[in-house]
Each structure stands twice: as structure tokens, then as C-alpha cells.
N, C-alpha and C. Protein backbone atom coordinates (compact mmCIF):
# COMPACT_ATOMS: atom_id res chain seq x y z
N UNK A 1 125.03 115.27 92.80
CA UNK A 1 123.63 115.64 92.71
C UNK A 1 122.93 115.23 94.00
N UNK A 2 122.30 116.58 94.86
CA UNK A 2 121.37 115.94 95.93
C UNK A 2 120.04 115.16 95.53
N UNK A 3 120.08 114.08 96.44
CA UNK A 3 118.24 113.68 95.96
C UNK A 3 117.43 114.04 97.19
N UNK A 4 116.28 114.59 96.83
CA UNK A 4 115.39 114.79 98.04
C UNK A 4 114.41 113.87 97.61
N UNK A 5 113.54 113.44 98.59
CA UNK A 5 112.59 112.34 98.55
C UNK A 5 110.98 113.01 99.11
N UNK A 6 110.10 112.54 97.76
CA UNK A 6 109.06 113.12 98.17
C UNK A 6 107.88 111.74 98.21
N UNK A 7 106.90 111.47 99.47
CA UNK A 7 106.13 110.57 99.07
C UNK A 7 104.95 111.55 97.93
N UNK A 8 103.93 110.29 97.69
CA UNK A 8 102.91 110.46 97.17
C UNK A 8 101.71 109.50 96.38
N UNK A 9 100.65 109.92 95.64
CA UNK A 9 99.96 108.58 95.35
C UNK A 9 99.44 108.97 94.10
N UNK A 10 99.10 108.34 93.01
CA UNK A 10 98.82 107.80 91.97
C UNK A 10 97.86 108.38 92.25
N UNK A 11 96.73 109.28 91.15
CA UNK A 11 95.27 109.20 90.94
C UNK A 11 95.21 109.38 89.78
N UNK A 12 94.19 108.62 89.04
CA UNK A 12 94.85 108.72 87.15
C UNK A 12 96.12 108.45 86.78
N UNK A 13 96.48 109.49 86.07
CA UNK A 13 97.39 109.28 85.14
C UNK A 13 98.67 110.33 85.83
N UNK A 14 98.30 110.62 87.22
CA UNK A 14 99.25 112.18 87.87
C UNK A 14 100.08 111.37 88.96
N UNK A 15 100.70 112.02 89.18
CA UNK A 15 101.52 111.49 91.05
C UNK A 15 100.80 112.75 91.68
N UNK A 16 100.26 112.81 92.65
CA UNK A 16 100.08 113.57 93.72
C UNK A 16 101.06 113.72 94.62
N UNK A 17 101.96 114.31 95.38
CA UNK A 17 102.40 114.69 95.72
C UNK A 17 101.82 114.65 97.80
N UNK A 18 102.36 113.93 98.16
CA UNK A 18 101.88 114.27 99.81
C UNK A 18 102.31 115.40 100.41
N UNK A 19 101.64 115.98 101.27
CA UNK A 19 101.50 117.39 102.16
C UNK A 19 102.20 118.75 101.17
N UNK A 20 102.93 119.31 101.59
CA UNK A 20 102.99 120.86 100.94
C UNK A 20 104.05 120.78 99.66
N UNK A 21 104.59 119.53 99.41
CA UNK A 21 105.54 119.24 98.75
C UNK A 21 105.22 119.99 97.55
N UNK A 22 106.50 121.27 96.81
CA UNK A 22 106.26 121.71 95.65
C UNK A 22 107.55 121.42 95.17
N UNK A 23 107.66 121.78 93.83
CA UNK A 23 108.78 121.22 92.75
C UNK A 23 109.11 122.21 91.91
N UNK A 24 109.89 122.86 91.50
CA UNK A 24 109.85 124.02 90.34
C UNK A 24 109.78 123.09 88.88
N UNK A 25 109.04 124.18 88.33
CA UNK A 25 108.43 123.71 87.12
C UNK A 25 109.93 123.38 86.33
N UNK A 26 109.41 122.37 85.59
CA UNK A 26 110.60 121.52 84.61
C UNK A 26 111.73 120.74 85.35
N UNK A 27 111.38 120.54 86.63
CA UNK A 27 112.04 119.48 87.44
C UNK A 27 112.18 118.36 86.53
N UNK A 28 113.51 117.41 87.14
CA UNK A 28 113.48 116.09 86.22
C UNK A 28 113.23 115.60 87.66
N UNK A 29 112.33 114.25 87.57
CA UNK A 29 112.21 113.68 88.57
C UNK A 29 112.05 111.86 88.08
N UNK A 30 112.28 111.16 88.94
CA UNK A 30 112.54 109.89 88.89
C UNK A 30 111.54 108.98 90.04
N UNK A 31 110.26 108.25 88.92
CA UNK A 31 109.33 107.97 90.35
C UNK A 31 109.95 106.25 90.04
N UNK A 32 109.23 105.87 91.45
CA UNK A 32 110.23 104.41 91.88
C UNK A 32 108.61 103.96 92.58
N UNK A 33 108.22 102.66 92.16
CA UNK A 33 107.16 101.99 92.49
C UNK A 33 107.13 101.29 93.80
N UNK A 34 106.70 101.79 95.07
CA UNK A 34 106.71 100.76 96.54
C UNK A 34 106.20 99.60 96.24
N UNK A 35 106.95 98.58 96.41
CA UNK A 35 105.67 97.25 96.84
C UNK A 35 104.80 97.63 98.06
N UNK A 36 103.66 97.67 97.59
CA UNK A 36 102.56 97.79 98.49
C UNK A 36 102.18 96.15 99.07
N UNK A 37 101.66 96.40 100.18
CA UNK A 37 101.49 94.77 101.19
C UNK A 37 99.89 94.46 100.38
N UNK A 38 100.61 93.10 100.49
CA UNK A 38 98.90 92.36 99.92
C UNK A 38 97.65 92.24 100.59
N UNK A 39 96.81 92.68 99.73
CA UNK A 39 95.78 92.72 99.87
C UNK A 39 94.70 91.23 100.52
N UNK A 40 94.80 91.18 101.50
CA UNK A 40 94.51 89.34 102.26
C UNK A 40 93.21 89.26 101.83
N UNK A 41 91.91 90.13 101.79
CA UNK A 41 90.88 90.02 101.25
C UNK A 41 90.68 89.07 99.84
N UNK A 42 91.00 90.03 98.93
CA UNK A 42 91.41 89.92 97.09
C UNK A 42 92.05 88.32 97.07
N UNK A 43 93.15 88.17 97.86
CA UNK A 43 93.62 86.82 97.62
C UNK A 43 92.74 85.46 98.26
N UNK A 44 91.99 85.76 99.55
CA UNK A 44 91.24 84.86 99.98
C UNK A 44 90.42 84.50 98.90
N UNK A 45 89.88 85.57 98.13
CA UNK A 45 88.27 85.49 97.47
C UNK A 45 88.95 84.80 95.99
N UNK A 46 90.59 85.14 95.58
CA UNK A 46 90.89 84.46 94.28
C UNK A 46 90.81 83.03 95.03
N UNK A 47 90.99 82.68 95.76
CA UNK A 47 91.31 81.30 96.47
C UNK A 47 89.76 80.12 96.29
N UNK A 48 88.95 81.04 96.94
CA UNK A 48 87.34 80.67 96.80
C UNK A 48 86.73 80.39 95.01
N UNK A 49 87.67 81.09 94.62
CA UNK A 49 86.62 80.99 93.02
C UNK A 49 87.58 79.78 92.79
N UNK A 50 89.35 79.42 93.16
CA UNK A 50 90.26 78.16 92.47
C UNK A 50 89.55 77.13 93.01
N UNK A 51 89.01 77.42 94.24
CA UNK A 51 88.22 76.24 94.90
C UNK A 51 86.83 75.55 94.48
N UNK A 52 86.35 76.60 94.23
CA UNK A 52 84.55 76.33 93.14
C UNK A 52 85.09 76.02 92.65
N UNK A 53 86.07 76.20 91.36
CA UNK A 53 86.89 75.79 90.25
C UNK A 53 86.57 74.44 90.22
N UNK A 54 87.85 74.02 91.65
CA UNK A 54 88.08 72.91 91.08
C UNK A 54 87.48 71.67 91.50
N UNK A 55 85.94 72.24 92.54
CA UNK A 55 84.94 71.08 92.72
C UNK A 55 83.92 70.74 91.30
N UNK A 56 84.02 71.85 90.53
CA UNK A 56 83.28 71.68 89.54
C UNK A 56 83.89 71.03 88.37
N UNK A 57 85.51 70.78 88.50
CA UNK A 57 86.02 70.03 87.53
C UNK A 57 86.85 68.66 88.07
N UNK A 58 85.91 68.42 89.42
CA UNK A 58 86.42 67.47 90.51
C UNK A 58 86.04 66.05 88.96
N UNK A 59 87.36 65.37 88.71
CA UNK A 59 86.94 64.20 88.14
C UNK A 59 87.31 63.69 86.73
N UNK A 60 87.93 65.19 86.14
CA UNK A 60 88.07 65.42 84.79
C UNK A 60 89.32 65.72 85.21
N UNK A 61 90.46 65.42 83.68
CA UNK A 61 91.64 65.83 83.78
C UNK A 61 92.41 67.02 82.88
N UNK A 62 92.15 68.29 83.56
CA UNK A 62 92.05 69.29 82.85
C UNK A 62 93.25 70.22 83.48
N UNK A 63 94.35 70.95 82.72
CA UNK A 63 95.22 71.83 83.39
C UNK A 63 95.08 72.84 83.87
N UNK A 64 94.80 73.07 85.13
CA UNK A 64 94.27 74.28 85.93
C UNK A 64 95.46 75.79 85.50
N UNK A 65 96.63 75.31 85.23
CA UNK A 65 97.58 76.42 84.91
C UNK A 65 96.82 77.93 84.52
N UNK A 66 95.82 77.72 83.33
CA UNK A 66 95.34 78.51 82.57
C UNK A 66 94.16 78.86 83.74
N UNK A 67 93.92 78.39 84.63
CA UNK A 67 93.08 79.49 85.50
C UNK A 67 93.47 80.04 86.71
N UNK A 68 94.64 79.37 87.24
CA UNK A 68 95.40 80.08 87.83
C UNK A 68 96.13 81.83 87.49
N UNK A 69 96.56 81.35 86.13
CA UNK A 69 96.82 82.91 85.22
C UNK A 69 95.48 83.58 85.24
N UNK A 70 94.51 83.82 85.29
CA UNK A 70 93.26 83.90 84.71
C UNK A 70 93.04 84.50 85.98
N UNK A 71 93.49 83.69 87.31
CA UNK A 71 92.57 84.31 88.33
C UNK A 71 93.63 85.36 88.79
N UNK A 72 94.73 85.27 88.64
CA UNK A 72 96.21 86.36 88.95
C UNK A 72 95.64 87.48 88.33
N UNK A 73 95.53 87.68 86.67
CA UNK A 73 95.69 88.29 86.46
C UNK A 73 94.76 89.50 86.82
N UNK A 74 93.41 88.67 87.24
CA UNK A 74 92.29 89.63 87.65
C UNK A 74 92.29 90.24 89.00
N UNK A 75 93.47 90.11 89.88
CA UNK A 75 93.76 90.06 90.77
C UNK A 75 94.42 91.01 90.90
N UNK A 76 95.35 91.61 89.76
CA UNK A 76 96.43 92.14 89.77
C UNK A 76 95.78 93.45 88.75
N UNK A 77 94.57 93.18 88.50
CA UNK A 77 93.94 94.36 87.50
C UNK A 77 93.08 95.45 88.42
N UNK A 78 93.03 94.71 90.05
CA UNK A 78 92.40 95.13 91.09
C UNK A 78 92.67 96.11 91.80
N UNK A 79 94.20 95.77 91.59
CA UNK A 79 95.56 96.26 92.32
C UNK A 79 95.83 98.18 92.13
């Protein structure tokens, strides 16, 4: 079986397809997720809120674990 390789990007719920790329209808196709490079912004600013965090709980002995998840996950809902 040949594979040909097509890029493209996510909008909704579709793959778009980059430049003239067509497909005959009832193609089986197989999409494969790039790691995309991180976003240095998004992670600075999760960094800034762990930091307010943890001047405001400067003193108390409390497990940050649960806002670490907390700040990932909103991070990753960005994405």
C-alpha cells in the first residue's frame, strides 16, 4: 500500500487540508497528531499565577500538587 502525505489544520471538528490537496470521496485515511512547540507565552503566565499562588499561601502547609494540575490543565485547554 502507497502512503501519500498530506499536511493540514484542525478547524472545528474538520481537518482542512493544506493547498490544492484533494482525496476521492470514501478515502480511508489515517490522521497522526504533530507535537506542536510550546507555547513560551501560556507557560510564563501559568508560572506567574504558581507564583501569586504561592506568596499568598507563603506560611501555611498546604499541597500545591492540586494546583499545579489545575494550572496544566488550563493550559492545555488553551492548546
Amino acid at each position: 500500500m502507497a502512503v501519500t502525505t498530506y499536511r493540514g489544520i484542525v478547524k472545528g471538528n474538520t481537518v482542512v487540508l493544506e493547498g490544492t490537496a484533494t482525496l476521492p470521496e470514501g478515502s480511508e485515511v489515517e490522521v497522526r497528531l504533530l507535537e506542536s512547540k510550546p507555547n513560551i507565552a501560556q507557560r510564563k503566565a501559568a508560572v506567574a499565577k504558581l507564583r501569586t499562588l504561592g506568596e499568598r499561601l507563603k506560611g501555611r502547609h498546604i499541597n500545591l500538587s492540586k494546583y499545579v494540575v489545575e494550572a496544566r490543565e488550563e493550559l492545555e485547554e488553551r492548546v
